[in-house]
C-alpha atoms as a PDB file:
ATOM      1  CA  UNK A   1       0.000   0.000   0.000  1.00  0.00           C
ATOM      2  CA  UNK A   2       1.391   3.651  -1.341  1.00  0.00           C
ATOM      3  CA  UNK A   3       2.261   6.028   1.315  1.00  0.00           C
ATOM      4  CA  UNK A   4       0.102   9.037   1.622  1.00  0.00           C
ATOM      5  CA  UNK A   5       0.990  12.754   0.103  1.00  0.00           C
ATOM      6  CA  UNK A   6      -0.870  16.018   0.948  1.00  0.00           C
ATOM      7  CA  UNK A   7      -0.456  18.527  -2.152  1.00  0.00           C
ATOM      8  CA  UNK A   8      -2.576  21.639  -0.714  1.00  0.00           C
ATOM      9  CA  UNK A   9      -2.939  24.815  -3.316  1.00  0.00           C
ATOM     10  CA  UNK A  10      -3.580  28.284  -1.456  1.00  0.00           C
ATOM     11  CA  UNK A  11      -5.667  30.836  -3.108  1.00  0.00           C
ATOM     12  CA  UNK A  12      -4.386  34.686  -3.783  1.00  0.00           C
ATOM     13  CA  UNK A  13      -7.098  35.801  -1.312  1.00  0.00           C
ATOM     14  CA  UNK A  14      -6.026  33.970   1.440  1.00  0.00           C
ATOM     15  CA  UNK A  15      -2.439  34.883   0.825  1.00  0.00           C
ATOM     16  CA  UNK A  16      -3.622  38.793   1.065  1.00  0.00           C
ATOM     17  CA  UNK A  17      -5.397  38.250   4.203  1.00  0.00           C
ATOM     18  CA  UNK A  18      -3.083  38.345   7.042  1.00  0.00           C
ATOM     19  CA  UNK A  19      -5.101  36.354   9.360  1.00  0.00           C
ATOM     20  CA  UNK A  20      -6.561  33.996   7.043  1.00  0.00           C
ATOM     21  CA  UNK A  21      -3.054  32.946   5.980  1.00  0.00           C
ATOM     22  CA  UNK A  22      -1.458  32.674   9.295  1.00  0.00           C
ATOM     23  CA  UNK A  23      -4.463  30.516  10.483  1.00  0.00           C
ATOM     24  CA  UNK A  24      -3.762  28.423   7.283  1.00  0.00           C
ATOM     25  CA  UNK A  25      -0.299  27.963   7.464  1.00  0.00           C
ATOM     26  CA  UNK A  26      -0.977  26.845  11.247  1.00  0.00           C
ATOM     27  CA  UNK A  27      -3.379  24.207   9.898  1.00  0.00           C
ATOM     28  CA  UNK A  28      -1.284  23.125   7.154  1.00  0.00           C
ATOM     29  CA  UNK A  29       1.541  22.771   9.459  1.00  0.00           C
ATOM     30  CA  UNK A  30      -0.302  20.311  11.514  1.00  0.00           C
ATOM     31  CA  UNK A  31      -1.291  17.797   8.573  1.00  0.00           C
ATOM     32  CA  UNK A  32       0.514  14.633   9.364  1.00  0.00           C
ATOM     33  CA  UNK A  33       2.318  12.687   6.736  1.00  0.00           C
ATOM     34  CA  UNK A  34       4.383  13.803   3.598  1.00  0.00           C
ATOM     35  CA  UNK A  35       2.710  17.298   2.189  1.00  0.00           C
ATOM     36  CA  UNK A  36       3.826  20.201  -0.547  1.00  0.00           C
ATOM     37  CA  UNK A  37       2.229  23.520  -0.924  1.00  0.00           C
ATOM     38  CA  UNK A  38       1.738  25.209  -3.972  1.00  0.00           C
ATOM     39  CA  UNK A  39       0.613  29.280  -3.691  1.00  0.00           C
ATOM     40  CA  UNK A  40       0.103  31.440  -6.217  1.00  0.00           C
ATOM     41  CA  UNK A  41       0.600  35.289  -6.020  1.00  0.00           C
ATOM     42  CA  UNK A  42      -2.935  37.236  -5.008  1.00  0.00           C
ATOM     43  CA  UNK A  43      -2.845  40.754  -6.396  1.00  0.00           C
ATOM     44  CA  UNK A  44       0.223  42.378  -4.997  1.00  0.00           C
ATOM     45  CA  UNK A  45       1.729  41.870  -8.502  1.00  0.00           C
ATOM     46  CA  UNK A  46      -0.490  43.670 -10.325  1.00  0.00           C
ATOM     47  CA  UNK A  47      -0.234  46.411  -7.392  1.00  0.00           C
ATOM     48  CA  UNK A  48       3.773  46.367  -7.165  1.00  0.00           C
ATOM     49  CA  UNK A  49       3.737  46.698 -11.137  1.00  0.00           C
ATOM     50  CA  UNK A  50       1.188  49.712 -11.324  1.00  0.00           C
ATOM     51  CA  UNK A  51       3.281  51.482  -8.779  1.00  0.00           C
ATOM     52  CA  UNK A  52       6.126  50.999 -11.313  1.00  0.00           C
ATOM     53  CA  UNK A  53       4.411  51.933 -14.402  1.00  0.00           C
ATOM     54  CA  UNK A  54       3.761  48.986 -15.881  1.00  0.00           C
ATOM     55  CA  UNK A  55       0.145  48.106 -17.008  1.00  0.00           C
ATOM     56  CA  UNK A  56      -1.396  44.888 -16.288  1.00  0.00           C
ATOM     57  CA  UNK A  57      -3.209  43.288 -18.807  1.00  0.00           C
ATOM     58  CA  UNK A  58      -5.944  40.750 -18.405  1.00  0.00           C
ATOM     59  CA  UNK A  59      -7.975  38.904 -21.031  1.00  0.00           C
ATOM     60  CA  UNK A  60     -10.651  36.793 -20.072  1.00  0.00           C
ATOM     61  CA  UNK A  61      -9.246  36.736 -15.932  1.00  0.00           C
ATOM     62  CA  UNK A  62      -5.820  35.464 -17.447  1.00  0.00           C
ATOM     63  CA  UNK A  63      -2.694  37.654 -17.421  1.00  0.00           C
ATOM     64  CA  UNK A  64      -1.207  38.624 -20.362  1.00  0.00           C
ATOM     65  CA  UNK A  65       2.635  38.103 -19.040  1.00  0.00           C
ATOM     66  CA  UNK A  66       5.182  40.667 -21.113  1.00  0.00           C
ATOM     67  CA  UNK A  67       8.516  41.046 -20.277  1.00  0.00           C
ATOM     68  CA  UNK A  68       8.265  43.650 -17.688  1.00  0.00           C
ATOM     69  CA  UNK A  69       5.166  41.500 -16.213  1.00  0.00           C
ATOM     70  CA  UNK A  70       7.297  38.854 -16.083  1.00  0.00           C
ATOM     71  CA  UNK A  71      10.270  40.458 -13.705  1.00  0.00           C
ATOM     72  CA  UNK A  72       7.661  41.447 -11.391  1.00  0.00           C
ATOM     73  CA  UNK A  73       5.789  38.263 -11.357  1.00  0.00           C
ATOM     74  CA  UNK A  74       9.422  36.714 -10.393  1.00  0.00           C
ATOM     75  CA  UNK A  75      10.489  39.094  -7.758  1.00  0.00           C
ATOM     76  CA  UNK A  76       6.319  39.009  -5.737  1.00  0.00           C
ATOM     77  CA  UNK A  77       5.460  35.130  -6.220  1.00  0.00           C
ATOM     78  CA  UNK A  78       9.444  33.802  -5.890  1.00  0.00           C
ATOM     79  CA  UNK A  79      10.293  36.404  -3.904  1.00  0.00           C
ATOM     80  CA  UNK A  80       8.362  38.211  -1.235  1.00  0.00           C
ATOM     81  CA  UNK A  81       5.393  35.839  -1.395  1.00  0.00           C
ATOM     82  CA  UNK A  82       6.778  32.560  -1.089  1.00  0.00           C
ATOM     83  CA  UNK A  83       9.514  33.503   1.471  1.00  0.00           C
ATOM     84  CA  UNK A  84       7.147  34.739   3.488  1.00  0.00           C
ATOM     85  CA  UNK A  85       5.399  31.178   3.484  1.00  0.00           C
ATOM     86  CA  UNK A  86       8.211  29.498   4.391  1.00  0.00           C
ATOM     87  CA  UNK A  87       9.612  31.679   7.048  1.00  0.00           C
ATOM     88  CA  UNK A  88       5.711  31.699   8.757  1.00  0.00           C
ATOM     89  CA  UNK A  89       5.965  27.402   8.181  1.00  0.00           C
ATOM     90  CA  UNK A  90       9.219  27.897  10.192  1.00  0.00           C
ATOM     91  CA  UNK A  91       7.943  29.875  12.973  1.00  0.00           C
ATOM     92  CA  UNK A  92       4.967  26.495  13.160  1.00  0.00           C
ATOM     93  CA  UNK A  93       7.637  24.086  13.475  1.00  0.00           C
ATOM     94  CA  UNK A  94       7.689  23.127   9.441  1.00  0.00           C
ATOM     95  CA  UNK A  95      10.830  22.744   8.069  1.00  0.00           C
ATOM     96  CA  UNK A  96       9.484  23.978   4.399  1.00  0.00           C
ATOM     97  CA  UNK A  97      11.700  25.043   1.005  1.00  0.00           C
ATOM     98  CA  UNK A  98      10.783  27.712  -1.138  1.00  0.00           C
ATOM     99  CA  UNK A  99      11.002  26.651  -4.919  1.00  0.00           C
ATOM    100  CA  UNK A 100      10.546  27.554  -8.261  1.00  0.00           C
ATOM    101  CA  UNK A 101       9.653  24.999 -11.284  1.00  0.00           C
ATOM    102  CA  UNK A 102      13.191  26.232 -12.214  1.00  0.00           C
ATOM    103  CA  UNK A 103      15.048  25.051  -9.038  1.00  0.00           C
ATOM    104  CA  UNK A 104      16.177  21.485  -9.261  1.00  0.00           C
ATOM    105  CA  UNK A 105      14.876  21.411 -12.718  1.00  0.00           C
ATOM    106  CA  UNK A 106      11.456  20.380 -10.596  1.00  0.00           C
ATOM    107  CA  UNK A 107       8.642  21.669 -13.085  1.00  0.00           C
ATOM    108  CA  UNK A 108       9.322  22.358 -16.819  1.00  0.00           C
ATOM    109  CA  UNK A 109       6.862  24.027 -19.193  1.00  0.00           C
ATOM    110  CA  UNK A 110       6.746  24.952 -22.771  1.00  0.00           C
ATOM    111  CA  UNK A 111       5.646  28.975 -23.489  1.00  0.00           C
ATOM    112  CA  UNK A 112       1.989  28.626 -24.700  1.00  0.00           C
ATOM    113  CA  UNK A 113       1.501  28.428 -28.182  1.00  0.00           C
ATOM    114  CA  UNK A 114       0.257  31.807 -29.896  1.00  0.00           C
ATOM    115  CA  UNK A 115      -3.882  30.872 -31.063  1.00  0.00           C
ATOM    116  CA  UNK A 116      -5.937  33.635 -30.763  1.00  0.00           C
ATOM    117  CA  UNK A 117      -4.699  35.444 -28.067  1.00  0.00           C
ATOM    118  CA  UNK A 118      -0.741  35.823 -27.325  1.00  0.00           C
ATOM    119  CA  UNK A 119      -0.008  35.496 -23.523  1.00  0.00           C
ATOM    120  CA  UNK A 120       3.491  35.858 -23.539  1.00  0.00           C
ATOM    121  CA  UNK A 121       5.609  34.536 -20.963  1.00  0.00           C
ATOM    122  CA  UNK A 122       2.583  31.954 -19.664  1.00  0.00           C
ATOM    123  CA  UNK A 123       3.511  28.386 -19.398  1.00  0.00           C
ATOM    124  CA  UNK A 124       1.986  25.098 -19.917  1.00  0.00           C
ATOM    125  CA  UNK A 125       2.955  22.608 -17.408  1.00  0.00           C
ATOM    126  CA  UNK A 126       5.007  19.700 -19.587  1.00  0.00           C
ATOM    127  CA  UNK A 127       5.515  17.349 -16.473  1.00  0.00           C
ATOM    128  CA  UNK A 128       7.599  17.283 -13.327  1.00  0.00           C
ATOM    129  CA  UNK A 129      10.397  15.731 -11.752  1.00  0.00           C
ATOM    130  CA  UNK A 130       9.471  13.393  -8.964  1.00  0.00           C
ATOM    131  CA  UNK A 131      12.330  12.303  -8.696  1.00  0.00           C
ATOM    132  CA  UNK A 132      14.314  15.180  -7.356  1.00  0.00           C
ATOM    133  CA  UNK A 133      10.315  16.370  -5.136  1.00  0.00           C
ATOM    134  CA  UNK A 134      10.615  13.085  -3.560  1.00  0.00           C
ATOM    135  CA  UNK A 135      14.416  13.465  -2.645  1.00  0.00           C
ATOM    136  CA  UNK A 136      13.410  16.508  -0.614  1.00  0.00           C
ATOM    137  CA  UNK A 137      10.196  14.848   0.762  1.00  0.00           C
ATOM    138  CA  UNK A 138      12.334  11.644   1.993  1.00  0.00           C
ATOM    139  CA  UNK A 139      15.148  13.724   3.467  1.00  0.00           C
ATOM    140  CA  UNK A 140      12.069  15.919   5.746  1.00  0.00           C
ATOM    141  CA  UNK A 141      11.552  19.164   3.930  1.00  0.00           C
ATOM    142  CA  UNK A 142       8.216  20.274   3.100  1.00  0.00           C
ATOM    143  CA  UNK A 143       8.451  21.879  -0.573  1.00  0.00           C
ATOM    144  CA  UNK A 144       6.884  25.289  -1.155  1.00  0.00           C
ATOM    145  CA  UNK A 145       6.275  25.733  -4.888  1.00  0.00           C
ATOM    146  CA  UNK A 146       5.446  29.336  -6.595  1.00  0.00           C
ATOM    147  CA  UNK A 147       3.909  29.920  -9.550  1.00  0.00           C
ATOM    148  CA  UNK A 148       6.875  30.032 -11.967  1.00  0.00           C
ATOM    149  CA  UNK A 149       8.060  27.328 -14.034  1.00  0.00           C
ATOM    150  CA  UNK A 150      10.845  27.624 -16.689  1.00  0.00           C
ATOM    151  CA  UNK A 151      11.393  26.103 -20.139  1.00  0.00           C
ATOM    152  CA  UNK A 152      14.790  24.174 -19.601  1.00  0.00           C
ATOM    153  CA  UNK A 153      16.476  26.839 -22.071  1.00  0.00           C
ATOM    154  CA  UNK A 154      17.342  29.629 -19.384  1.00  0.00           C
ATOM    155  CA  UNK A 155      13.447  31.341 -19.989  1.00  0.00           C
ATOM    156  CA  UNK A 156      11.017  31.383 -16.386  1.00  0.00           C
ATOM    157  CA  UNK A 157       7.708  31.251 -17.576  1.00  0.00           C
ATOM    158  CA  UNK A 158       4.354  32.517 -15.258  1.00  0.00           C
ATOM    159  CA  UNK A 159       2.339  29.446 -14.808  1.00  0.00           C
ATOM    160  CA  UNK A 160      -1.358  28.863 -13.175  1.00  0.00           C
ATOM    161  CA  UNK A 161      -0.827  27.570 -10.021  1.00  0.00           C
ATOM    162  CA  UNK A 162      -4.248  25.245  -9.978  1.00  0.00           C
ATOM    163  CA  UNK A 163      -2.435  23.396 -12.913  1.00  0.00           C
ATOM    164  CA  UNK A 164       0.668  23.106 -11.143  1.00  0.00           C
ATOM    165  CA  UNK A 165      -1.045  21.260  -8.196  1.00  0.00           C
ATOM    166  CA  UNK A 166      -3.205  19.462 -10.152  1.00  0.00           C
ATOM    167  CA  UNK A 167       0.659  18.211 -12.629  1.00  0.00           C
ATOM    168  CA  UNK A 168       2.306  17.983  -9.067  1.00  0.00           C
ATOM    169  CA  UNK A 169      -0.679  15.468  -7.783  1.00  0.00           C
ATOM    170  CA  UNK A 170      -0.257  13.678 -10.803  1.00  0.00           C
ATOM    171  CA  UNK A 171       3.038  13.213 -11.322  1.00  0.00           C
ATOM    172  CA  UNK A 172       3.621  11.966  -7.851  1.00  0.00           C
ATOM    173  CA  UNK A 173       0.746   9.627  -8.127  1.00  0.00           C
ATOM    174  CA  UNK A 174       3.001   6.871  -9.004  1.00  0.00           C
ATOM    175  CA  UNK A 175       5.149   7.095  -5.883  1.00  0.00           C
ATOM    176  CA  UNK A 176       2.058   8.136  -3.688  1.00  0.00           C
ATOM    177  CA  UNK A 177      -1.198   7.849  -3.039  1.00  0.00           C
ATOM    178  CA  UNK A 178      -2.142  11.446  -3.456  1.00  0.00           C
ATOM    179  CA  UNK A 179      -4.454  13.564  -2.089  1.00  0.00           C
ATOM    180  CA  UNK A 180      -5.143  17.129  -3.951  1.00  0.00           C
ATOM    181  CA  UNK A 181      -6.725  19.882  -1.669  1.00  0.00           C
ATOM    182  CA  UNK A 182      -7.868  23.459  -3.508  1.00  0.00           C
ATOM    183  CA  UNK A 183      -7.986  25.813  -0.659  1.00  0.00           C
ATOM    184  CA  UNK A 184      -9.846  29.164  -1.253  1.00  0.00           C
ATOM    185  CA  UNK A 185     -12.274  31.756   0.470  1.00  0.00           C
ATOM    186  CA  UNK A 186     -15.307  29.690  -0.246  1.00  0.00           C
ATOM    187  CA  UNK A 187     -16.259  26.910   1.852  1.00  0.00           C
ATOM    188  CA  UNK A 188     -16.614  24.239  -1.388  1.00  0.00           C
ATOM    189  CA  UNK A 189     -18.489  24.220  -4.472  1.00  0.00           C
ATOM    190  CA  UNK A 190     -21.658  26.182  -3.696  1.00  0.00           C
ATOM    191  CA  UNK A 191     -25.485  25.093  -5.065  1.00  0.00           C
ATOM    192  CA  UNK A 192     -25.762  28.572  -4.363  1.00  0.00           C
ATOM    193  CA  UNK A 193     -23.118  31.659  -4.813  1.00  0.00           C
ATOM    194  CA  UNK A 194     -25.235  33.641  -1.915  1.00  0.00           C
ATOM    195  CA  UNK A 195     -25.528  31.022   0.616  1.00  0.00           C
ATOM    196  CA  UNK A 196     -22.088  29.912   1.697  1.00  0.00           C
ATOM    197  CA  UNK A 197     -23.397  26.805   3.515  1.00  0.00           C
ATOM    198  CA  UNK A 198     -24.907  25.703   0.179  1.00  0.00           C
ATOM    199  CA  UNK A 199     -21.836  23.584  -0.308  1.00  0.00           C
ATOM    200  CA  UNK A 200     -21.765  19.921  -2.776  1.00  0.00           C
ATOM    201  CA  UNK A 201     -20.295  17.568  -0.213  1.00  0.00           C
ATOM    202  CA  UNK A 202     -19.214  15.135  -2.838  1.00  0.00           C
ATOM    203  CA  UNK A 203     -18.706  15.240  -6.599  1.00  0.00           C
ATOM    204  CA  UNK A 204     -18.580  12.448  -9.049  1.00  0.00           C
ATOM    205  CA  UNK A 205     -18.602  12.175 -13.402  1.00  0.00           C
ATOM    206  CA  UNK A 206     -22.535  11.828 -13.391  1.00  0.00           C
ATOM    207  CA  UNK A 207     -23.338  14.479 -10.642  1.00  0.00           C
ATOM    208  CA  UNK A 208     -21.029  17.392 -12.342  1.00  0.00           C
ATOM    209  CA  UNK A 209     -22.517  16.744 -15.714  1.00  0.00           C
ATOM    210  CA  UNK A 210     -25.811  17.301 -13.833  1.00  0.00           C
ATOM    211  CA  UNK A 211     -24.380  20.422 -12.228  1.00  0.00           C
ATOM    212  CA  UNK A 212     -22.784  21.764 -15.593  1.00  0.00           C
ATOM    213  CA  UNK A 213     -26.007  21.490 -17.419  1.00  0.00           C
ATOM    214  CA  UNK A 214     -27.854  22.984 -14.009  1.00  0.00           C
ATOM    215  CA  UNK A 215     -25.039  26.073 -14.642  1.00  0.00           C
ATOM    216  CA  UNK A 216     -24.244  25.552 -11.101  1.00  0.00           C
ATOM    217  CA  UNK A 217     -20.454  24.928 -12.125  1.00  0.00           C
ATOM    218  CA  UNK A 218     -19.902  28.242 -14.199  1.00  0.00           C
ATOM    219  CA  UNK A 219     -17.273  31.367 -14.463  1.00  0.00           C
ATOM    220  CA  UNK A 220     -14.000  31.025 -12.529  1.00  0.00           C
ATOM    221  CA  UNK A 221     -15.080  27.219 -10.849  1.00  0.00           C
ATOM    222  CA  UNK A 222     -14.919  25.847 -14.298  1.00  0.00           C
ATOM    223  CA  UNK A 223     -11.169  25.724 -14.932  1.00  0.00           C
ATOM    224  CA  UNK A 224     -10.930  24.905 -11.161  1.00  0.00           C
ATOM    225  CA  UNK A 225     -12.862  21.315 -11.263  1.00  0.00           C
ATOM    226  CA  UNK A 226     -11.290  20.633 -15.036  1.00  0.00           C
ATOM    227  CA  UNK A 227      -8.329  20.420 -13.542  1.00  0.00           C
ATOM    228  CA  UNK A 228      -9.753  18.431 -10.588  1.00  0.00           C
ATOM    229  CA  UNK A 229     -10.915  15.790 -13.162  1.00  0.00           C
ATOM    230  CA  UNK A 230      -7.737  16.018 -15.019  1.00  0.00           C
ATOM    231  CA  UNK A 231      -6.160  14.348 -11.921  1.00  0.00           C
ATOM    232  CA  UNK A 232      -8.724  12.091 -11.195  1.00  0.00           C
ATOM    233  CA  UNK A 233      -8.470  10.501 -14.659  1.00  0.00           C
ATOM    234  CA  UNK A 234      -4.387  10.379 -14.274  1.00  0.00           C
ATOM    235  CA  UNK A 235      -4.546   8.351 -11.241  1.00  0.00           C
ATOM    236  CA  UNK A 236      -4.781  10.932  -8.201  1.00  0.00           C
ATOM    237  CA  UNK A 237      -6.409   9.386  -5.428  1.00  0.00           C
ATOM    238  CA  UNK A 238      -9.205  12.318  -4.269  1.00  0.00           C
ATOM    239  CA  UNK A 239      -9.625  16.258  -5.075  1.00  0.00           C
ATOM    240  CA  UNK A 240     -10.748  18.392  -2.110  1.00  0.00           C
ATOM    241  CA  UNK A 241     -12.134  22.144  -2.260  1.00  0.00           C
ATOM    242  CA  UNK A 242     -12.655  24.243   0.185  1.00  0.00           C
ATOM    243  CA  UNK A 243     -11.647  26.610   2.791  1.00  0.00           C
ATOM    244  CA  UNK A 244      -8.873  26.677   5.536  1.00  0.00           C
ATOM    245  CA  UNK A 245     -10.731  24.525   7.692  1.00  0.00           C
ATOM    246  CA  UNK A 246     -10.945  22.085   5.272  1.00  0.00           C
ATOM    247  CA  UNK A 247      -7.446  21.099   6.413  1.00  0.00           C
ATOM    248  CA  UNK A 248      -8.485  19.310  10.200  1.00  0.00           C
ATOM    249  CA  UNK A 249     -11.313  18.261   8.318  1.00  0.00           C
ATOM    250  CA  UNK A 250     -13.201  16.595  11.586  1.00  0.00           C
ATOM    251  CA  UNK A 251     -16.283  19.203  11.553  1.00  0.00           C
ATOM    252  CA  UNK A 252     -15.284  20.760   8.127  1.00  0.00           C
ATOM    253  CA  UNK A 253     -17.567  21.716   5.761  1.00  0.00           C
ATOM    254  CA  UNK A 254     -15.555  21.263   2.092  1.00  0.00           C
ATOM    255  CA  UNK A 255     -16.588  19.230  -1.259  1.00  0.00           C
ATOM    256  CA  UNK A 256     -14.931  16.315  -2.281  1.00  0.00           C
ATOM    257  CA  UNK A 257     -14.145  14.521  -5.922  1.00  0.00           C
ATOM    258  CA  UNK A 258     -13.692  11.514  -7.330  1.00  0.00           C
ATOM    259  CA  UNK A 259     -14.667  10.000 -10.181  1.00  0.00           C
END
């Protein structure tokens, strides 16, 4: 029987919430077994880049990363942001790493392909090395992964950080069996946006056809539970969304996936 792994993604709005983060990175600190956290960057990027002129550009709630985009991006999610994860999981007791895709060659991705829209310097995940992840897991660090990835040819790429969890959950699958929590500001995947107790305790194929077709899965959840099935189908073990409590799940209220 595989050994257990934790892979826990941590939404921008927690990360800009001072409490909410410290109260998650207490939680997460607590989770028993093997575990990896993957953040991504919250809006301080597109603040610290107004501040120096340069214009943020969105197209459909995806970043348009230019150059200049790019160095900022860097310096706030590998920077500021993630060091101030890991010095926090310190202060609980959790010996964590701070890492890009680009350190120990750990996530590689290919600049996405021009179609209709060009995003510039936005990567697609092409897989990760397990290999090197699971030397630091073994020797008792706890990896902290931002969302930059790099192309093997010298070029860092900005990369969603749901689809890193989701390639991280997979790609460790065959070592582990691996869990894949998406931890947000909602509670779970809501029946109804208003009520924030509405949640969908559990999730299979049939039932999110059914809630597709109701509309109930719509906007910025859609990409979210793609990727959730994504991993399901490629041999990760359950998908979990919901809020920090999620994480000592013993009176949580959170929605869980399989297939």
């Amino acid at each position: 029987m595989k050994q257990k792994l934790s892979i826990v993604k941590i939404g921008g709005n927690v990360i800009e919430d001072e409490d909410q983060l410290a109260k998650f990175l207490s939680s997460f600190s607590k989770m028993e077994g093997l575990k990896i956290l993957v953040h991504g960057g919250g809006k301080l990027a597109t603040q610290l880049a107004e501040k120096l002129g340069i214009q943020s550009q969105l197209v459909g709630g995806r970043r348009i990363t230019d150059e200049e985009s790019l160095k900022v991006i860097t310096m706030v999610y590998g920077g500021l942001t993630n060091k101030n994860i890991v010095a926090q999981l310190q202060a609980n007791n959790c010996n964590a790493i701070g890492l890009s895709g680009a350190d120990g060659n750990t996530i590689q991705a290919h600049k996405r392909p021009v179609k209709t829209i060009d995003y510039g310097y936005a990567g697609d995940v092409d897989g990760i090395n397990a290999t090197t992840i699971n030397a630091l897991l073994i020797s008792g660090l706890v990896p902290v992964f931002c969302a930059i990835t790099h192309n093997g040819k010298g070029q860092l790429l900005n990369t969603n950080a749901d689809t890193i969890a989701s390639e991280m959950a997979i790609g460790m699958s065959g070592l582990y069996e691996t869990t894949l929590y998406y931890c947000f500001e909602k509670k779970g995947v809501l029946m109804d946006v208003a009520e924030e107790n509405s949640v969908v305790k559990h999730i299979n194929s049939q039932s999110y056809q059914e809630l597709l077709d109701q509309k109930i899965i719509a906007d910025g959840m859609l990409p979210k539970l793609e990727n959730c099935f994504h991993a399901l189908n490629k041999n990760v073990y359950k998908v979990c969304i919901g809020d920090i409590s999620m994480l000592q799940p013993t009176t949580a209220l959170y929605t869980t996936i399989t297939l």
